[in-house]
C-alpha atoms as a PDB file:
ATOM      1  CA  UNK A   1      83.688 -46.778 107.799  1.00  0.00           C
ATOM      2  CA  UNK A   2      85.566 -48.661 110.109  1.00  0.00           C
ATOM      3  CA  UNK A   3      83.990 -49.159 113.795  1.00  0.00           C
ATOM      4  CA  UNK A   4      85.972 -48.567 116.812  1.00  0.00           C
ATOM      5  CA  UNK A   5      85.313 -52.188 118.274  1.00  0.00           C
ATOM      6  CA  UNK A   6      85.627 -55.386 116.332  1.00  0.00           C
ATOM      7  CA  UNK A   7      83.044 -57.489 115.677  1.00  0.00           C
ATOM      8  CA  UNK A   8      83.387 -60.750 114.417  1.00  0.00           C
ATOM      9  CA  UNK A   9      81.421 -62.597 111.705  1.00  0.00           C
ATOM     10  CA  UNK A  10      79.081 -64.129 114.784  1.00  0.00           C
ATOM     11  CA  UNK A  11      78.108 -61.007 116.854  1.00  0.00           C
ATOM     12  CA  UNK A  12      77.640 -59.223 113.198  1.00  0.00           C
ATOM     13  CA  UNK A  13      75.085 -62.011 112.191  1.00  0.00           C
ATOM     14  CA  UNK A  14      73.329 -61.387 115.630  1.00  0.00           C
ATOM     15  CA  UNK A  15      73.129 -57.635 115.109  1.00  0.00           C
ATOM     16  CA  UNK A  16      71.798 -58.266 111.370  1.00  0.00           C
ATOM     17  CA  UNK A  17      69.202 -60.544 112.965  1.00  0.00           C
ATOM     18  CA  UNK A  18      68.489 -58.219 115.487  1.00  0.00           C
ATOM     19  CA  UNK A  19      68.198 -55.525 113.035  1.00  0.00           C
ATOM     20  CA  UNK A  20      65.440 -57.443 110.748  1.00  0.00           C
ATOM     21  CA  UNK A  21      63.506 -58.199 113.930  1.00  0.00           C
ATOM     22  CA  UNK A  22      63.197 -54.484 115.014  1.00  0.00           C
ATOM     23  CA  UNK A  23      62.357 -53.925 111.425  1.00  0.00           C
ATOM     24  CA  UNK A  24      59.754 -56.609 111.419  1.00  0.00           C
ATOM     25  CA  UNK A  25      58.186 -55.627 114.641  1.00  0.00           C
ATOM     26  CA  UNK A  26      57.990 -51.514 113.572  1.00  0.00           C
ATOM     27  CA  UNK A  27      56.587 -53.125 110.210  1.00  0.00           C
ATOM     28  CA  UNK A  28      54.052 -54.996 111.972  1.00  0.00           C
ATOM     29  CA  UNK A  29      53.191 -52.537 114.338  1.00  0.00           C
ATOM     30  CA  UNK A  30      52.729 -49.661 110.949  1.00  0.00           C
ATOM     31  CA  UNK A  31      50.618 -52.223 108.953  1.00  0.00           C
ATOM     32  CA  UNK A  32      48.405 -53.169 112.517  1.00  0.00           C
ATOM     33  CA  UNK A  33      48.053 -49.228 112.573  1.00  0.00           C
ATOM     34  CA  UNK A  34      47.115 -48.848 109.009  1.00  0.00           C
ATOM     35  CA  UNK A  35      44.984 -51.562 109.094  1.00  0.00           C
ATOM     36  CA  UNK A  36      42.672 -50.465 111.942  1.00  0.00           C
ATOM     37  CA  UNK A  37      42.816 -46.747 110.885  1.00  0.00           C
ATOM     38  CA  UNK A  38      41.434 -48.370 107.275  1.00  0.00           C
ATOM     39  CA  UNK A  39      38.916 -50.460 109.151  1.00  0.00           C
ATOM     40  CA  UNK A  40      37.844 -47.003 111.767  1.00  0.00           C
ATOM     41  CA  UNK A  41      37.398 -44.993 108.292  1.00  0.00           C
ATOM     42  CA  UNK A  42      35.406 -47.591 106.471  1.00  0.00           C
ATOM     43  CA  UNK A  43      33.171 -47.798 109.289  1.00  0.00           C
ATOM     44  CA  UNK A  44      32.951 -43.800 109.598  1.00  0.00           C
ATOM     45  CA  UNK A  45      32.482 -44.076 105.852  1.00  0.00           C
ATOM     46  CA  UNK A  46      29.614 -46.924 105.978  1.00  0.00           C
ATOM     47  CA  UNK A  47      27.721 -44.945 109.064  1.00  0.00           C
ATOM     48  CA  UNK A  48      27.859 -41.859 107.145  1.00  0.00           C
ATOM     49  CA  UNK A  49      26.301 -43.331 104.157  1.00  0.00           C
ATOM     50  CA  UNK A  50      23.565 -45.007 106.053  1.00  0.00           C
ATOM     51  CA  UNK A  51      22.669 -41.547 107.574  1.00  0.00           C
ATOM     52  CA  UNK A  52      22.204 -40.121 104.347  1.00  0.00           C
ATOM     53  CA  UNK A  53      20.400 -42.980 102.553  1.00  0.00           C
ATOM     54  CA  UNK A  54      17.900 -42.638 105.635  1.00  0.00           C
ATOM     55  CA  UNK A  55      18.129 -38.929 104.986  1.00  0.00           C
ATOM     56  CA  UNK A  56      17.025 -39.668 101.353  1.00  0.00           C
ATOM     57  CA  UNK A  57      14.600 -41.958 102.080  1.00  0.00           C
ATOM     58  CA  UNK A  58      12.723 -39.643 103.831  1.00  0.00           C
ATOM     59  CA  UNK A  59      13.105 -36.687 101.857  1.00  0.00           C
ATOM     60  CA  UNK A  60      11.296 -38.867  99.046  1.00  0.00           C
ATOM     61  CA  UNK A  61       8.997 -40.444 101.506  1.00  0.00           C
ATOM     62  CA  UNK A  62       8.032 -36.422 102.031  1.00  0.00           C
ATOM     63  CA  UNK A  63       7.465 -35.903  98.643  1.00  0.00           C
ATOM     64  CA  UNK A  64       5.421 -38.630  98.661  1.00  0.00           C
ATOM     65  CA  UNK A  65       3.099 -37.549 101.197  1.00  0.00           C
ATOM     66  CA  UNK A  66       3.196 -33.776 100.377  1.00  0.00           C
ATOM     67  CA  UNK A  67       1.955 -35.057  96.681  1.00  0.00           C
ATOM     68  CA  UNK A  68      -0.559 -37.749  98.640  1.00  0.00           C
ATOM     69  CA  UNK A  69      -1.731 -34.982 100.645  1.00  0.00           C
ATOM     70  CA  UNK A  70      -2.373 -33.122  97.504  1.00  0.00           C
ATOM     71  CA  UNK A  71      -3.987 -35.216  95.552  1.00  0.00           C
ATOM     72  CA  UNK A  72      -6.237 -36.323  98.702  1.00  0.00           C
ATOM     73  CA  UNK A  73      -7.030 -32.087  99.465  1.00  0.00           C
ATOM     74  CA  UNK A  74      -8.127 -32.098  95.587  1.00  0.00           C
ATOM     75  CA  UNK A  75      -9.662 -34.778  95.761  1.00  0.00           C
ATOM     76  CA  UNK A  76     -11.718 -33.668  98.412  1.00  0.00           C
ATOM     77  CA  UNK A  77     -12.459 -30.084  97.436  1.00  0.00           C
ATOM     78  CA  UNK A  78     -13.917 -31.712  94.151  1.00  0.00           C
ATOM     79  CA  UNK A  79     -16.446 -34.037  96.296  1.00  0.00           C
ATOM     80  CA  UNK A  80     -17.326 -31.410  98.295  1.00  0.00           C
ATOM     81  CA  UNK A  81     -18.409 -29.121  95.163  1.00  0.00           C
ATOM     82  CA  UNK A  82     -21.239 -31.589  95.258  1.00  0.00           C
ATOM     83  CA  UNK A  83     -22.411 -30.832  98.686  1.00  0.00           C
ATOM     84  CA  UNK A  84     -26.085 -28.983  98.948  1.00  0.00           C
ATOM     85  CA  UNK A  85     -26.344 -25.260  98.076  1.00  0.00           C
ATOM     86  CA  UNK A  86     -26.649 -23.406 101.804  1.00  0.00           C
ATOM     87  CA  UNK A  87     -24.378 -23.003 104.840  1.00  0.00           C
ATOM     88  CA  UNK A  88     -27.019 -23.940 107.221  1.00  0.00           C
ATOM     89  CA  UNK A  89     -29.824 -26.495 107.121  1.00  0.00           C
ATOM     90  CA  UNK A  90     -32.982 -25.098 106.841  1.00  0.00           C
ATOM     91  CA  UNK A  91     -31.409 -23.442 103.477  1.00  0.00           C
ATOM     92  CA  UNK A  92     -29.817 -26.649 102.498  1.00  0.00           C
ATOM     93  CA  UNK A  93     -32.779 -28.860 103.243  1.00  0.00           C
ATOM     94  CA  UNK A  94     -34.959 -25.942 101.328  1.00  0.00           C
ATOM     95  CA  UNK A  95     -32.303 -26.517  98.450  1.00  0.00           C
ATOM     96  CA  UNK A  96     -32.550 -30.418  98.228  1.00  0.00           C
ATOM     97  CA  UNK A  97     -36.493 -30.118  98.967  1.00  0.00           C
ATOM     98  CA  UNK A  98     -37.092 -28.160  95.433  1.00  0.00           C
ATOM     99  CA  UNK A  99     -34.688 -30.225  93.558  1.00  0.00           C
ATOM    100  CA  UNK A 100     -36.745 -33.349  94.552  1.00  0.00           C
ATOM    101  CA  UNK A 101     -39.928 -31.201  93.805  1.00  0.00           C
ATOM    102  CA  UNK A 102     -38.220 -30.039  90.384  1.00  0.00           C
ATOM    103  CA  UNK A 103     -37.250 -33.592  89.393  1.00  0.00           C
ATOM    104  CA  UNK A 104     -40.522 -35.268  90.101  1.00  0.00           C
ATOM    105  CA  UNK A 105     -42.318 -32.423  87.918  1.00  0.00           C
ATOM    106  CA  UNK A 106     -39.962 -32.869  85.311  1.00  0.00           C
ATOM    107  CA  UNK A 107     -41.899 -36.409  85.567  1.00  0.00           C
ATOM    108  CA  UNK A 108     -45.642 -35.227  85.679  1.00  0.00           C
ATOM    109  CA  UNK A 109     -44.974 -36.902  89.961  1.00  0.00           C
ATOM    110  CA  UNK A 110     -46.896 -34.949  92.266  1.00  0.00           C
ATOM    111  CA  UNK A 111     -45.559 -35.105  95.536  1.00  0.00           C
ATOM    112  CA  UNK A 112     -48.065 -34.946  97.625  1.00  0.00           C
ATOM    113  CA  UNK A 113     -46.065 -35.413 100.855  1.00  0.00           C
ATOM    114  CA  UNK A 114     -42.818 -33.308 102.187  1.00  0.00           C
ATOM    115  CA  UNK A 115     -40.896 -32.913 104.952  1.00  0.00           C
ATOM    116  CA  UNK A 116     -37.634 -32.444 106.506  1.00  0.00           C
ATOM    117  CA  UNK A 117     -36.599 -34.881 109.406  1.00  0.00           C
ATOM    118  CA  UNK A 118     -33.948 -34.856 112.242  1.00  0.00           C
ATOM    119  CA  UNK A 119     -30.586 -34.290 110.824  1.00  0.00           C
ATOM    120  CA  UNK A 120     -27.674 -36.928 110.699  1.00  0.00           C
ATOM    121  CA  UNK A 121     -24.419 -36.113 112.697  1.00  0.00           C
ATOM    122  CA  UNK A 122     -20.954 -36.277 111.038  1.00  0.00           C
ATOM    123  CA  UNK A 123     -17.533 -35.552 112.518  1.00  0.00           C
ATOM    124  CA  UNK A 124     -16.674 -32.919 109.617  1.00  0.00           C
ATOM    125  CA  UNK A 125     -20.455 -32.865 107.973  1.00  0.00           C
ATOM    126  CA  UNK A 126     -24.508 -32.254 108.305  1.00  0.00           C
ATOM    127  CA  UNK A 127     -27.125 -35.141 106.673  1.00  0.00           C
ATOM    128  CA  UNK A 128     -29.782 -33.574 105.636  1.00  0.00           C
ATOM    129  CA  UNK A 129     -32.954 -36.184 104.874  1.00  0.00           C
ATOM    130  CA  UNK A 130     -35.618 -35.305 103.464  1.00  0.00           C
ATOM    131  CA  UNK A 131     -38.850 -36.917 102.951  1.00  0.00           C
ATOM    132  CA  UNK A 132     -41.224 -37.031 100.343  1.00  0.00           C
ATOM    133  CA  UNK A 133     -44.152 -39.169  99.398  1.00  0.00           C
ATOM    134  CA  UNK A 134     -46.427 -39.365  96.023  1.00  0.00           C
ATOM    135  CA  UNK A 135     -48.437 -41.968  93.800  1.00  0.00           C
ATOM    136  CA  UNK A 136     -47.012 -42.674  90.786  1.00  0.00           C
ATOM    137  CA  UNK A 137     -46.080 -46.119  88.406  1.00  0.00           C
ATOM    138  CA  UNK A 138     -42.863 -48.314  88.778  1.00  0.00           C
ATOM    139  CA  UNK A 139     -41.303 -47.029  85.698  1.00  0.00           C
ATOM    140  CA  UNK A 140     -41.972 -43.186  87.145  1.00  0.00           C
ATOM    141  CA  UNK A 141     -40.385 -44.298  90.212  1.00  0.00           C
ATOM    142  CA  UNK A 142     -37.421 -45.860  88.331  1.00  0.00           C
ATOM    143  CA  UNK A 143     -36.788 -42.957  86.139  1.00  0.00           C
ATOM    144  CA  UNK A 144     -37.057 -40.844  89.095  1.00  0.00           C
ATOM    145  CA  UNK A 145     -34.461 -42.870  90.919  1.00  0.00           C
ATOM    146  CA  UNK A 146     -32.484 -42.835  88.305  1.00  0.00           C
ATOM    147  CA  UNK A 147     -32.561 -39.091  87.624  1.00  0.00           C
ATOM    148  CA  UNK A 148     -31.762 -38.251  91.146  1.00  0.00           C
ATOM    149  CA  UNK A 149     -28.554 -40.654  90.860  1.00  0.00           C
ATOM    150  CA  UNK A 150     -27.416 -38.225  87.702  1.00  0.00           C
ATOM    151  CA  UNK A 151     -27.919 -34.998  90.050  1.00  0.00           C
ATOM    152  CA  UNK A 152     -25.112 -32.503  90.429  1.00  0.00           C
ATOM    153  CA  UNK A 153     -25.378 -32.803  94.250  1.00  0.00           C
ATOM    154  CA  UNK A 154     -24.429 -35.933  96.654  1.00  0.00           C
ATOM    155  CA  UNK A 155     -27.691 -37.390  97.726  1.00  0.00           C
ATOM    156  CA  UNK A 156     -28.622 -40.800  98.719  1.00  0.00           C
ATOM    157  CA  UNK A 157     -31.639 -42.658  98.798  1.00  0.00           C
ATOM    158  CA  UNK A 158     -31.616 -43.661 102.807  1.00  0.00           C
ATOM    159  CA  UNK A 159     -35.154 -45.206 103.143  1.00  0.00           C
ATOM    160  CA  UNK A 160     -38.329 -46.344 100.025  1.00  0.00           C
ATOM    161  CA  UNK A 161     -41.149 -47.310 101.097  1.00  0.00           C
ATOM    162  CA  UNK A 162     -43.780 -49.013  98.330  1.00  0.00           C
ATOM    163  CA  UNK A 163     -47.680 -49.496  98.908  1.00  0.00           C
ATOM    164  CA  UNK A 164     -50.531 -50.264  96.470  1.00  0.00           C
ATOM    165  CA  UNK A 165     -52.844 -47.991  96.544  1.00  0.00           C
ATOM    166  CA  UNK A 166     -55.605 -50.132  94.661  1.00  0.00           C
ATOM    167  CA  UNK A 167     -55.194 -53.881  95.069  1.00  0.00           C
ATOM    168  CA  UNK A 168     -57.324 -54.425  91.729  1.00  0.00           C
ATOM    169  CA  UNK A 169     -55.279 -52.380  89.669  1.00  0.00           C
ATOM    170  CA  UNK A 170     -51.549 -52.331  91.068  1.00  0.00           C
ATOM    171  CA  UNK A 171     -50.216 -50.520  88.227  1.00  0.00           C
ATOM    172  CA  UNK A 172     -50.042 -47.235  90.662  1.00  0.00           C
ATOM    173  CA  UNK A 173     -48.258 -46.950  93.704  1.00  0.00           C
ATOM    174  CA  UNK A 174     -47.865 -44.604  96.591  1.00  0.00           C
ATOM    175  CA  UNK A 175     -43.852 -44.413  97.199  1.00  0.00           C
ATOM    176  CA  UNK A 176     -42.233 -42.822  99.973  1.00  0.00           C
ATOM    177  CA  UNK A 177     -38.622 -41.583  99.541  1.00  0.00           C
ATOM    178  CA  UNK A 178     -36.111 -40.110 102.227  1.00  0.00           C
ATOM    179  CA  UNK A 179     -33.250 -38.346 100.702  1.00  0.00           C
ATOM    180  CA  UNK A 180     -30.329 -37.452 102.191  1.00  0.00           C
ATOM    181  CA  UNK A 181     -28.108 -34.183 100.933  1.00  0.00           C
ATOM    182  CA  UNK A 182     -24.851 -33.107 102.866  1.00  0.00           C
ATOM    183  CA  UNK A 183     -23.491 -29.919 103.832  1.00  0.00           C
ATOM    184  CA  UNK A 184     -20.232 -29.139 105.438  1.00  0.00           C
ATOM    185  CA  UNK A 185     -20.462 -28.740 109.465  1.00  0.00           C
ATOM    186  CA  UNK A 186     -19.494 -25.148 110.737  1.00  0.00           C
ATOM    187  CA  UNK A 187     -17.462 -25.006 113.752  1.00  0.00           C
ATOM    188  CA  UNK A 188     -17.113 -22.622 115.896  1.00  0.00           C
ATOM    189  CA  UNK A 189     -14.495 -20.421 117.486  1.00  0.00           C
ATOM    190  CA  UNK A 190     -13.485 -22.807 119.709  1.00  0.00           C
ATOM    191  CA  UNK A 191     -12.822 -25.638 117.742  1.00  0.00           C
ATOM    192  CA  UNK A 192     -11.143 -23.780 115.095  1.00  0.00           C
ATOM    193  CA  UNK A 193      -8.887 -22.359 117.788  1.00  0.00           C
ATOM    194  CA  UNK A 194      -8.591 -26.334 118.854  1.00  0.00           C
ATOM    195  CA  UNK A 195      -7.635 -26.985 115.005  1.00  0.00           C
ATOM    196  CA  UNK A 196      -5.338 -24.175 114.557  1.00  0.00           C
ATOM    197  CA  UNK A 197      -3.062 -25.369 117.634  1.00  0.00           C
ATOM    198  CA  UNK A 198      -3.116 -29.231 116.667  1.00  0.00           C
ATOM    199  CA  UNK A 199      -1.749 -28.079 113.658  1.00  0.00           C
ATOM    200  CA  UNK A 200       0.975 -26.091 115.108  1.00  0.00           C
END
């Protein structure tokens, strides 16, 4: 192809060098583009991932607590099959009095003394204590004790009280026990209505 002007060999090298230099600077200006568009995606990329590791992190951290939860709720339906026989607490204290009664008799203890004192307040439960008094020995007493620590209900021992009844002959002693039984608290309209909207 011939061109309609001459150029000599000096103007052609300056057109060549021209020529690479536009090419350079296109080159430059496609790699600068490529390079940041890279860079923009990785970071999309990156932030993306992050989201959905913290996505999965608390998708197992929610399994986690929905199987605490569980295990807690189980946990405390099973403790609470050991609470005393009755909804309210004359029945309950009733309940807890003949099972001391029962016990001691299994024992050949006669209680001479029993009575029910002030209940104990709870947030979500009733103490019941009851009181009983009899003369016995110390290994009655201990095998008593230890009976009522192998009964089917939750009771503690809150208060023993030990005096001899015959200073000669200490071998028997008059022993005052308060026991203490639980029952679940009822609540009322009110504060289940309370309950049901915290939860919601």
């Amino acid at each position: 192809m011939k061109l309609p002007v001459k150029i000599n060999e000096r103007e052609k090298r300056v057109l060549i060098i021209g020529g690479l230099i536009v090419v350079l600077i296109c080159a430059f200006y496609v790699l600068t583009w490529y390079s940041d568009t890279k860079k923009g995606i990785q970071e999309y990329s990156d932030a993306r991932r992050f989201i959905l590791q913290k996505q999965i992190n608390r998708i197992s951290e929610k399994e986690y607590i929905e199987k605490k939860h569980s295990s807690v709720k189980l946990e405390l339906a099973n403790q609470e099959r050991l609470l005393l026989q009755g909804n309210t607490p004359p029945v309950a204290a009733a309940a807890l009095q003949k099972l001391l009664k029962d016990t001691a008799s299994s024992l050949n203890i006669d209680v001479k003394l029993e009575r029910t004192l002030n209940l104990v307040e709870a947030r979500h439960y009733l103490g019941i204590p009851v009181e009983i008094g009899f003369t016995s020995t110390t290994g009655e007493v201990k095998d008593l004790l230890l009976r009522l620590r192998k009964s089917p209900f939750l009771i503690t021992v809150a208060e023993m009280k030990v005096r001899v009844t015959n200073i000669r002959n200490p071998e028997d002693i008059y022993t005052t026990l308060v026991v203490t039984g639980f029952i679940k608290k009822r609540e009322d309209k009110g504060q289940e209505a309370r309950a049901e909207n915290n939860a919601t």
